[in-house]
PDB file of N, CA and C in Angstrom:
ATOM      1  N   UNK A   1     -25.571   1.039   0.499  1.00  0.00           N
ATOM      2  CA  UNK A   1     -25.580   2.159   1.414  1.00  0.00           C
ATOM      3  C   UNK A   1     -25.053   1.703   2.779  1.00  0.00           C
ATOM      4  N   UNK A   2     -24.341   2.495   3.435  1.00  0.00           N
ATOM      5  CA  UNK A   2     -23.918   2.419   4.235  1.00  0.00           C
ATOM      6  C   UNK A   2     -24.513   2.261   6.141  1.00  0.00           C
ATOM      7  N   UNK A   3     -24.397   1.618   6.567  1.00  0.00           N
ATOM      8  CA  UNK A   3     -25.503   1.770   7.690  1.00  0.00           C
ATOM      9  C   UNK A   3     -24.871   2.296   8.991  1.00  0.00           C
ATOM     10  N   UNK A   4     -26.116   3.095   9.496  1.00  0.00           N
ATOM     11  CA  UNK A   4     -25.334   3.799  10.367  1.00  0.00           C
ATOM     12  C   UNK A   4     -26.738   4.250  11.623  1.00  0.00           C
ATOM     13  N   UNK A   5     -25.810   4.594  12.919  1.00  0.00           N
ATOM     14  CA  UNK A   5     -26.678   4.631  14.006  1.00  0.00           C
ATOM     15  C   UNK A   5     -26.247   5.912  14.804  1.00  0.00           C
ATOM     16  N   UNK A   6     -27.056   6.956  15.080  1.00  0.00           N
ATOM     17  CA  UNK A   6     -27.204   8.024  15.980  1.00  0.00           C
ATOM     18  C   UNK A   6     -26.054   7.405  17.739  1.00  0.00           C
ATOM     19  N   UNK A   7     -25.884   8.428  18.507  1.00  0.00           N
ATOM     20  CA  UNK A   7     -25.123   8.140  19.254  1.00  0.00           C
ATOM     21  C   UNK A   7     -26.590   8.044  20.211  1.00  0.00           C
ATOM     22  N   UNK A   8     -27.786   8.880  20.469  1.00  0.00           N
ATOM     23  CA  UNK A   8     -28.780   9.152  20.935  1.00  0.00           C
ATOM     24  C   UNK A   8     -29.197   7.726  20.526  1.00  0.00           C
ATOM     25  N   UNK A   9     -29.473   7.122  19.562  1.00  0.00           N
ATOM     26  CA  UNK A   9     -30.080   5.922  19.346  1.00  0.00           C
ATOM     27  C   UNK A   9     -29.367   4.914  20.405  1.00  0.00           C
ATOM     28  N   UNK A  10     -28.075   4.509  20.304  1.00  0.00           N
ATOM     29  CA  UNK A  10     -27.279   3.543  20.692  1.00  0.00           C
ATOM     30  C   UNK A  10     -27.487   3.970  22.195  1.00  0.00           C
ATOM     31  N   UNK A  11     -27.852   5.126  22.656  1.00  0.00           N
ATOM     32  CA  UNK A  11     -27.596   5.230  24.216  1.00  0.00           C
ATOM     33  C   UNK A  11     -29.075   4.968  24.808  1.00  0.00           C
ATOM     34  N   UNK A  12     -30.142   4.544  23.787  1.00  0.00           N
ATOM     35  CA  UNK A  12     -31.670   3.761  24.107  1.00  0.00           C
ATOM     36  C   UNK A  12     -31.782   2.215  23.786  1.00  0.00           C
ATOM     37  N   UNK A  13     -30.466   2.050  22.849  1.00  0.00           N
ATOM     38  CA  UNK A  13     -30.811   0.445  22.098  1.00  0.00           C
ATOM     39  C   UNK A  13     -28.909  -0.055  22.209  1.00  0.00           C
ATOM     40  N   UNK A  14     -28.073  -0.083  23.033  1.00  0.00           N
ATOM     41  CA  UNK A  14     -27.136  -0.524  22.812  1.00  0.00           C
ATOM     42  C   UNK A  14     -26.508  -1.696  22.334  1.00  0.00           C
ATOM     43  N   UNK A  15     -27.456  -2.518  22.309  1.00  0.00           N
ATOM     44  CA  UNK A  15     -27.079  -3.983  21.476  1.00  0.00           C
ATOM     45  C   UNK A  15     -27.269  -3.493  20.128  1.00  0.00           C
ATOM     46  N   UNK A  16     -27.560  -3.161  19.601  1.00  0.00           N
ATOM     47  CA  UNK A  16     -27.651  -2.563  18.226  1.00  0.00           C
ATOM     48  C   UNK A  16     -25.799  -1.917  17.830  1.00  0.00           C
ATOM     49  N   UNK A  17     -25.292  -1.626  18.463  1.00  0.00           N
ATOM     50  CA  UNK A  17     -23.452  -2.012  18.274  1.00  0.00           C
ATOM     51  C   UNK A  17     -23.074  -2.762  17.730  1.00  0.00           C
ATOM     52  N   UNK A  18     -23.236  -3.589  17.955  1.00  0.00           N
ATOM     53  CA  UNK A  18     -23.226  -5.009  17.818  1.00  0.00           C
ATOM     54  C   UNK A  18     -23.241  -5.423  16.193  1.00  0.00           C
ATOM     55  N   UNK A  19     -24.364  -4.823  15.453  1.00  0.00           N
ATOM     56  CA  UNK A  19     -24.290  -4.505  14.126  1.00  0.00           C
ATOM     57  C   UNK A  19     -22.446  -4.252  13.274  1.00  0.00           C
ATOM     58  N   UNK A  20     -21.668  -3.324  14.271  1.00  0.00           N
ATOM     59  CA  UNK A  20     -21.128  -2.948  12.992  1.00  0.00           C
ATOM     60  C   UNK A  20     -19.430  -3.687  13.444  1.00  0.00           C
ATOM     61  N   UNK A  21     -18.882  -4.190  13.084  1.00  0.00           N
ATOM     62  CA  UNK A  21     -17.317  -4.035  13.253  1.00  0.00           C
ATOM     63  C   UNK A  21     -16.521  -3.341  13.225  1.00  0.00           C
ATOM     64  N   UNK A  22     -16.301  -2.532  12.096  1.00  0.00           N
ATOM     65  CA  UNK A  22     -15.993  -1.349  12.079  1.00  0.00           C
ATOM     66  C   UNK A  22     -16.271  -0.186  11.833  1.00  0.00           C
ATOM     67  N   UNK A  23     -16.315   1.349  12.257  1.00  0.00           N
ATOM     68  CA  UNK A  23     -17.114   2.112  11.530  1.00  0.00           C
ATOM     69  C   UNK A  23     -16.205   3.631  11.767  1.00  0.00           C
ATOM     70  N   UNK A  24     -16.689   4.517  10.892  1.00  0.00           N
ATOM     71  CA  UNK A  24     -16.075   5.751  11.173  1.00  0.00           C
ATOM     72  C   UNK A  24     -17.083   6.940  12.066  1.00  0.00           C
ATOM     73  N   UNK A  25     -16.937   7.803  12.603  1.00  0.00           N
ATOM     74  CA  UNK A  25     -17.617   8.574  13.350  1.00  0.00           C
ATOM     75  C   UNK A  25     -17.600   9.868  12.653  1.00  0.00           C
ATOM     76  N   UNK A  26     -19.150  10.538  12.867  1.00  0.00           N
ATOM     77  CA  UNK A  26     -19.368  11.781  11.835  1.00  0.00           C
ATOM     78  C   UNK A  26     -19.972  12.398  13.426  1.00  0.00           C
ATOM     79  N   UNK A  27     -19.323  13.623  13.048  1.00  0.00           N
ATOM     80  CA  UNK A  27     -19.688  14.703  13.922  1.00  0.00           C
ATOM     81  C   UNK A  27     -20.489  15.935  12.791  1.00  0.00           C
ATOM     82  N   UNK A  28     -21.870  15.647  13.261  1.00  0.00           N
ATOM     83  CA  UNK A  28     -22.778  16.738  13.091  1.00  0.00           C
ATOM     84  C   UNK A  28     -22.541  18.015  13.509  1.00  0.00           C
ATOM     85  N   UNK A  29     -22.191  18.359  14.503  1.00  0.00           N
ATOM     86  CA  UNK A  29     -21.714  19.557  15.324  1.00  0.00           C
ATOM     87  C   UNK A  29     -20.522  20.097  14.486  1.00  0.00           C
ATOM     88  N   UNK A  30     -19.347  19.715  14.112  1.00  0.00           N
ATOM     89  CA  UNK A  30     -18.661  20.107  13.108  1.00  0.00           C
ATOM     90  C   UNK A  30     -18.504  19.764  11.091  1.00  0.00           C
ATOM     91  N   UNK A  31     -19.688  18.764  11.464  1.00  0.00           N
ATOM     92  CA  UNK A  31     -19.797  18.930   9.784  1.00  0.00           C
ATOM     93  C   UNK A  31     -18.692  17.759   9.491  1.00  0.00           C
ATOM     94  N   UNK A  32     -17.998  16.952  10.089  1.00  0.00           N
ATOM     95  CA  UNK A  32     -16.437  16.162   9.825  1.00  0.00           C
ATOM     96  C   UNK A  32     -16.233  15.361  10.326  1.00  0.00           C
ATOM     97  N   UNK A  33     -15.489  14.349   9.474  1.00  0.00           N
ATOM     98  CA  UNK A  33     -15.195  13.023   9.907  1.00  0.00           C
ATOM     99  C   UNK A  33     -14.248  13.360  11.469  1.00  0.00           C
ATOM    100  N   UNK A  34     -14.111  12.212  12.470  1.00  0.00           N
ATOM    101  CA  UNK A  34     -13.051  11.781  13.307  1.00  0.00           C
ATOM    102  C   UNK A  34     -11.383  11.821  12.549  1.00  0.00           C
ATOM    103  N   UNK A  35     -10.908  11.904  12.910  1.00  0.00           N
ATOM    104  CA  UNK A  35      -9.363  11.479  12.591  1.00  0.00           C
ATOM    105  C   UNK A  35      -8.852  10.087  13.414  1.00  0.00           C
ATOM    106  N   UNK A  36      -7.900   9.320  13.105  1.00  0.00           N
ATOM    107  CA  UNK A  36      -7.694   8.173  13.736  1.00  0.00           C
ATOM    108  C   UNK A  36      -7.368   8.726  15.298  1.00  0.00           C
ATOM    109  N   UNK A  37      -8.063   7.587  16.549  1.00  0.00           N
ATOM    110  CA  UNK A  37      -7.837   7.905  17.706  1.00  0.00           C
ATOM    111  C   UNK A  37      -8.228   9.182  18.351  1.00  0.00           C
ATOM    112  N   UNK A  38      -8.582   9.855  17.383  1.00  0.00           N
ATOM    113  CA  UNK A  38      -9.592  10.771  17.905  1.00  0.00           C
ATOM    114  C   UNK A  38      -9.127  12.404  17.857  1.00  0.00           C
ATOM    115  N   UNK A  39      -8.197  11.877  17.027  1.00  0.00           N
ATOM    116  CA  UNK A  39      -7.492  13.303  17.169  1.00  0.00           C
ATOM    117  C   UNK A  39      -7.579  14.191  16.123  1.00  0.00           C
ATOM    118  N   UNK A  40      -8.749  14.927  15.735  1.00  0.00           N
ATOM    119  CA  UNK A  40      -9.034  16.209  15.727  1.00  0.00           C
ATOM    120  C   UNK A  40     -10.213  15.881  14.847  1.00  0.00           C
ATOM    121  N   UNK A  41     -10.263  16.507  13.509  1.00  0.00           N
ATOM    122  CA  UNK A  41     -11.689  16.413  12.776  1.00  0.00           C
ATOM    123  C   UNK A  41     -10.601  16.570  10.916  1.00  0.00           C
ATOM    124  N   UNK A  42     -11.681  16.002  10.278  1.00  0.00           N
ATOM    125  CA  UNK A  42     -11.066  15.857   8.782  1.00  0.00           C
ATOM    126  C   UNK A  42     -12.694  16.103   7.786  1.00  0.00           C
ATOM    127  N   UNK A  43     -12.865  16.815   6.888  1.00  0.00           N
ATOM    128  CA  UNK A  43     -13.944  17.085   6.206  1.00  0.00           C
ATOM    129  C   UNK A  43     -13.831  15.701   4.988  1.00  0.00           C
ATOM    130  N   UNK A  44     -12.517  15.133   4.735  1.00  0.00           N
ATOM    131  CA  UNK A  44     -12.488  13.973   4.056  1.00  0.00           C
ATOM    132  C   UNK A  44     -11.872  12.821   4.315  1.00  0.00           C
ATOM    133  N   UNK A  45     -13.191  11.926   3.703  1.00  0.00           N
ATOM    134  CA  UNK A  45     -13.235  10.594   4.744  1.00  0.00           C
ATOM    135  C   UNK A  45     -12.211   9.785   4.037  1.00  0.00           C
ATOM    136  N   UNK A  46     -11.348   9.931   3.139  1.00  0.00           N
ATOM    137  CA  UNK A  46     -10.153   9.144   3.111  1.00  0.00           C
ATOM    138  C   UNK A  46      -9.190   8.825   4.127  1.00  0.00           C
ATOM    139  N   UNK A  47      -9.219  10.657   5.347  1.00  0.00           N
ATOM    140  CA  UNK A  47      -8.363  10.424   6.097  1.00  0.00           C
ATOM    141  C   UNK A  47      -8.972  10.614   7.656  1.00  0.00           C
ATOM    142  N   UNK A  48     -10.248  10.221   7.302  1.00  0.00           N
ATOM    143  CA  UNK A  48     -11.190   9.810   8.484  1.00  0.00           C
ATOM    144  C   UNK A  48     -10.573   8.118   9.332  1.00  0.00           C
ATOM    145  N   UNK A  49     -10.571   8.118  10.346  1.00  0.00           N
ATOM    146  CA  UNK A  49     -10.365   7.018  11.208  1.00  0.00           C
ATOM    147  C   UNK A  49     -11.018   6.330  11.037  1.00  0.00           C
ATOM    148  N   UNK A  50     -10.675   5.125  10.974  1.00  0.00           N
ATOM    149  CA  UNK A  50     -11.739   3.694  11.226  1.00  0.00           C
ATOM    150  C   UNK A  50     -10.755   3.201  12.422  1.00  0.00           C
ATOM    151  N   UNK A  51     -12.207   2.992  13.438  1.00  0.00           N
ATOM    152  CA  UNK A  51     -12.373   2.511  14.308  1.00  0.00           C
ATOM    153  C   UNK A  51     -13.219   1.203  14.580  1.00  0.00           C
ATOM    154  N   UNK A  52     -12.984   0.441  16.028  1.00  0.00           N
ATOM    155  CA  UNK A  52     -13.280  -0.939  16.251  1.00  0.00           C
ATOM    156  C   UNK A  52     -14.594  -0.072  16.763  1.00  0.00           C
ATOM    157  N   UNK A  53     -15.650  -0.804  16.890  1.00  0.00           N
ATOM    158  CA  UNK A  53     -17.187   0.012  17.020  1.00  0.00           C
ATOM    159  C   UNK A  53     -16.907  -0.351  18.447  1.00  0.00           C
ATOM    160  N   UNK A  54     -16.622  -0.811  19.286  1.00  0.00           N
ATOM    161  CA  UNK A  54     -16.437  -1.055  20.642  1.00  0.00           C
ATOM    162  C   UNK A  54     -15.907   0.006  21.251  1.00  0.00           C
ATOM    163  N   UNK A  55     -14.108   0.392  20.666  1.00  0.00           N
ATOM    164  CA  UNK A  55     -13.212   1.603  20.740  1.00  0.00           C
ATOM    165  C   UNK A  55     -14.455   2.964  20.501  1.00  0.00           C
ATOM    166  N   UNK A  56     -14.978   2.780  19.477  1.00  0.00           N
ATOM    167  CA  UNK A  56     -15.728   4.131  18.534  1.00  0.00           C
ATOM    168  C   UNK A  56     -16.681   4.437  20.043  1.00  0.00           C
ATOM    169  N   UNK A  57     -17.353   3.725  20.605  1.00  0.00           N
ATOM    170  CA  UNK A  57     -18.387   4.083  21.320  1.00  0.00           C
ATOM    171  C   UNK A  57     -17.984   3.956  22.756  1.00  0.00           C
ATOM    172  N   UNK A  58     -16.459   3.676  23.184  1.00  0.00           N
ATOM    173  CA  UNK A  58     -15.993   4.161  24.298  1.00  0.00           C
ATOM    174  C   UNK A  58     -15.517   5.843  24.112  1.00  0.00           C
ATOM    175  N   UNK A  59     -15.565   6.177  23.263  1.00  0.00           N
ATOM    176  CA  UNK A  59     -14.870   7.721  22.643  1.00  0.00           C
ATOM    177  C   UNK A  59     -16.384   8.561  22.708  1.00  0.00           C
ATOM    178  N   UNK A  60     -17.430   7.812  22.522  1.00  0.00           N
ATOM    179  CA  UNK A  60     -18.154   8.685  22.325  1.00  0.00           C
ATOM    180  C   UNK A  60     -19.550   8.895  22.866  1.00  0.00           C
ATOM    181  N   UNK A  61     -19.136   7.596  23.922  1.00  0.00           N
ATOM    182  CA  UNK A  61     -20.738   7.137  24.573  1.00  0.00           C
ATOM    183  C   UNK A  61     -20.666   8.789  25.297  1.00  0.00           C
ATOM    184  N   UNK A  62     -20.080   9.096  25.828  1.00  0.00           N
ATOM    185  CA  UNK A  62     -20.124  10.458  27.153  1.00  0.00           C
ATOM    186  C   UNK A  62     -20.682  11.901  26.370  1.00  0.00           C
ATOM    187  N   UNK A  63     -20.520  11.890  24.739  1.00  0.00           N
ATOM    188  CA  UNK A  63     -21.160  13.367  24.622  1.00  0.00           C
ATOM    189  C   UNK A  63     -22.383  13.674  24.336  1.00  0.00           C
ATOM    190  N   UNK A  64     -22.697  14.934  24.503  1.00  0.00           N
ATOM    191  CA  UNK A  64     -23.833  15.100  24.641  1.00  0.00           C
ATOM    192  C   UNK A  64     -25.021  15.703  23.231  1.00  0.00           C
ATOM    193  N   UNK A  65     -26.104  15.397  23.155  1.00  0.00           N
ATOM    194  CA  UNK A  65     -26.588  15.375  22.018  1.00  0.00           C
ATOM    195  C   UNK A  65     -26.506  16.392  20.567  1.00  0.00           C
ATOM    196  N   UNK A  66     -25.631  17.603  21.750  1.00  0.00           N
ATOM    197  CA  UNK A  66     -25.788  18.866  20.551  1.00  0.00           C
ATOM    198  C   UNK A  66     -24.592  18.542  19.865  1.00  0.00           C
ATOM    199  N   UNK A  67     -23.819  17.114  20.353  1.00  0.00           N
ATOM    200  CA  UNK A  67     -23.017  16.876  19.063  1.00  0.00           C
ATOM    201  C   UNK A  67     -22.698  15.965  18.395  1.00  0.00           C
ATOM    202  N   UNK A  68     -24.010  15.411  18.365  1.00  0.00           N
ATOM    203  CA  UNK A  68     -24.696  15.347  16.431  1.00  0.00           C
ATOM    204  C   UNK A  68     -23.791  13.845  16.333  1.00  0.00           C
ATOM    205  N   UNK A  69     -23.344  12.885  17.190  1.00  0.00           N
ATOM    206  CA  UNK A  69     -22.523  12.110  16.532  1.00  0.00           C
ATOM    207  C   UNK A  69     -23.092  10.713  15.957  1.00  0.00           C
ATOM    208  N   UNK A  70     -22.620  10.107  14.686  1.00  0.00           N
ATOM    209  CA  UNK A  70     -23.109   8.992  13.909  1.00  0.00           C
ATOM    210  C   UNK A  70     -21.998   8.590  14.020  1.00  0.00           C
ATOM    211  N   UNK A  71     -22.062   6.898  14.164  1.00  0.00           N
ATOM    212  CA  UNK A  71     -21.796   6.323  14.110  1.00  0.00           C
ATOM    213  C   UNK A  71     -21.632   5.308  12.551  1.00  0.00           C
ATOM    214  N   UNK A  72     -21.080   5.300  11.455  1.00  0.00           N
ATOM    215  CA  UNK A  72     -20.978   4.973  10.001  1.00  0.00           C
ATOM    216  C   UNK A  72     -20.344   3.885   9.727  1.00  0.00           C
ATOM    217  N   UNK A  73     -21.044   2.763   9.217  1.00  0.00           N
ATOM    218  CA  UNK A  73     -20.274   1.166   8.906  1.00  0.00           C
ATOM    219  C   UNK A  73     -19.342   2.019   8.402  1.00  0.00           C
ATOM    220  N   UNK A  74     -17.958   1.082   8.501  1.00  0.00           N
ATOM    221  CA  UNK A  74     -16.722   1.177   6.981  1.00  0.00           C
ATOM    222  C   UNK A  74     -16.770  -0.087   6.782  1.00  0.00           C
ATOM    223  N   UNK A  75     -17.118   0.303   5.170  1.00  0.00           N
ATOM    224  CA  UNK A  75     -16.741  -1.069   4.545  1.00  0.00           C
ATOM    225  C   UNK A  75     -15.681  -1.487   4.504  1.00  0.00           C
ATOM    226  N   UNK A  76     -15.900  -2.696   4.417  1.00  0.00           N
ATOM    227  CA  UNK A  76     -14.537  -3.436   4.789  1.00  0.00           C
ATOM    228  C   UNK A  76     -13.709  -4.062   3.407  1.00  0.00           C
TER     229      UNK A  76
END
Protein backbone atom coordinates (compact mmCIF):
# COMPACT_ATOMS: atom_id res chain seq x y z
CA UNK A 1 0.00 0.00 0.00
CA UNK A 2 0.89 3.05 -0.82
CA UNK A 3 1.78 5.76 1.78
CA UNK A 4 0.55 8.89 1.89
CA UNK A 5 0.19 12.25 3.97
CA UNK A 6 -2.67 14.98 4.21
CA UNK A 7 -1.42 18.50 3.17
CA UNK A 8 -3.09 19.61 6.80
CA UNK A 9 -0.84 16.91 8.33
CA UNK A 10 2.51 18.05 6.66
CA UNK A 11 1.64 21.77 7.54
CA UNK A 12 1.74 20.39 11.65
CA UNK A 13 4.62 17.73 11.07
CA UNK A 14 6.79 18.87 8.08
CA UNK A 15 9.72 16.62 8.47
CA UNK A 16 7.50 13.89 7.76
CA UNK A 17 8.27 14.96 3.73
CA UNK A 18 11.02 13.71 4.10
CA UNK A 19 9.40 10.19 3.94
CA UNK A 20 8.66 10.24 0.31
CA UNK A 21 10.88 10.95 -2.91
CA UNK A 22 8.53 10.92 -5.10
CA UNK A 23 4.86 11.18 -5.03
CA UNK A 24 1.72 12.13 -6.95
CA UNK A 25 -0.87 14.67 -5.58
CA UNK A 26 -4.71 13.83 -5.13
CA UNK A 27 -7.05 16.57 -4.94
CA UNK A 28 -10.06 15.75 -2.77
CA UNK A 29 -11.85 18.88 -3.80
CA UNK A 30 -11.93 17.60 -7.39
CA UNK A 31 -11.92 13.92 -6.99
CA UNK A 32 -8.33 13.84 -9.45
CA UNK A 33 -5.03 13.26 -9.84
CA UNK A 34 -2.47 16.51 -10.59
CA UNK A 35 -1.24 16.52 -14.15
CA UNK A 36 2.59 16.97 -14.61
CA UNK A 37 3.68 20.57 -13.30
CA UNK A 38 0.54 21.23 -12.28
CA UNK A 39 -1.34 21.71 -15.04
CA UNK A 40 -4.82 20.90 -14.70
CA UNK A 41 -6.47 17.65 -13.10
CA UNK A 42 -6.66 13.89 -14.67
CA UNK A 43 -9.24 11.25 -13.01
CA UNK A 44 -6.40 8.63 -14.23
CA UNK A 45 -3.34 8.13 -12.54
CA UNK A 46 -1.43 6.82 -15.53
CA UNK A 47 -1.41 10.36 -16.66
CA UNK A 48 -1.16 11.82 -13.21
CA UNK A 49 2.28 13.72 -12.56
CA UNK A 50 4.95 12.48 -10.49
CA UNK A 51 6.55 14.88 -8.76
CA UNK A 52 9.90 15.49 -6.55
CA UNK A 53 8.01 15.68 -2.93
CA UNK A 54 10.04 18.90 -2.36
CA UNK A 55 8.57 20.44 -5.96
CA UNK A 56 4.97 18.60 -4.83
CA UNK A 57 4.84 20.64 -1.57
CA UNK A 58 6.15 23.94 -2.98
CA UNK A 59 2.82 23.66 -5.32
CA UNK A 60 0.87 22.97 -2.59
CA UNK A 61 2.02 24.08 0.81
CA UNK A 62 -0.29 27.59 0.18
CA UNK A 63 -3.87 25.86 -0.25
CA UNK A 64 -6.28 25.83 1.83
CA UNK A 65 -7.95 22.89 3.60
CA UNK A 66 -11.27 22.71 1.62
CA UNK A 67 -8.92 21.31 -0.91
CA UNK A 68 -8.60 18.06 0.28
CA UNK A 69 -4.92 17.66 -0.95
CA UNK A 70 -2.80 14.18 -0.41
CA UNK A 71 0.12 13.85 -0.94
CA UNK A 72 0.70 9.79 -2.54
CA UNK A 73 4.20 7.80 -2.60
CA UNK A 74 4.83 6.75 -6.45
CA UNK A 75 6.36 3.81 -6.58
CA UNK A 76 9.28 3.80 -8.01
Amino acid sequence: MQEQLTQQHLLRHPEKLSRFDKVRIWSSEWEMWWRAGGYGYTPNLAEAGVFEAKEAWRHVAHCGPEKGIVLVEAEQ
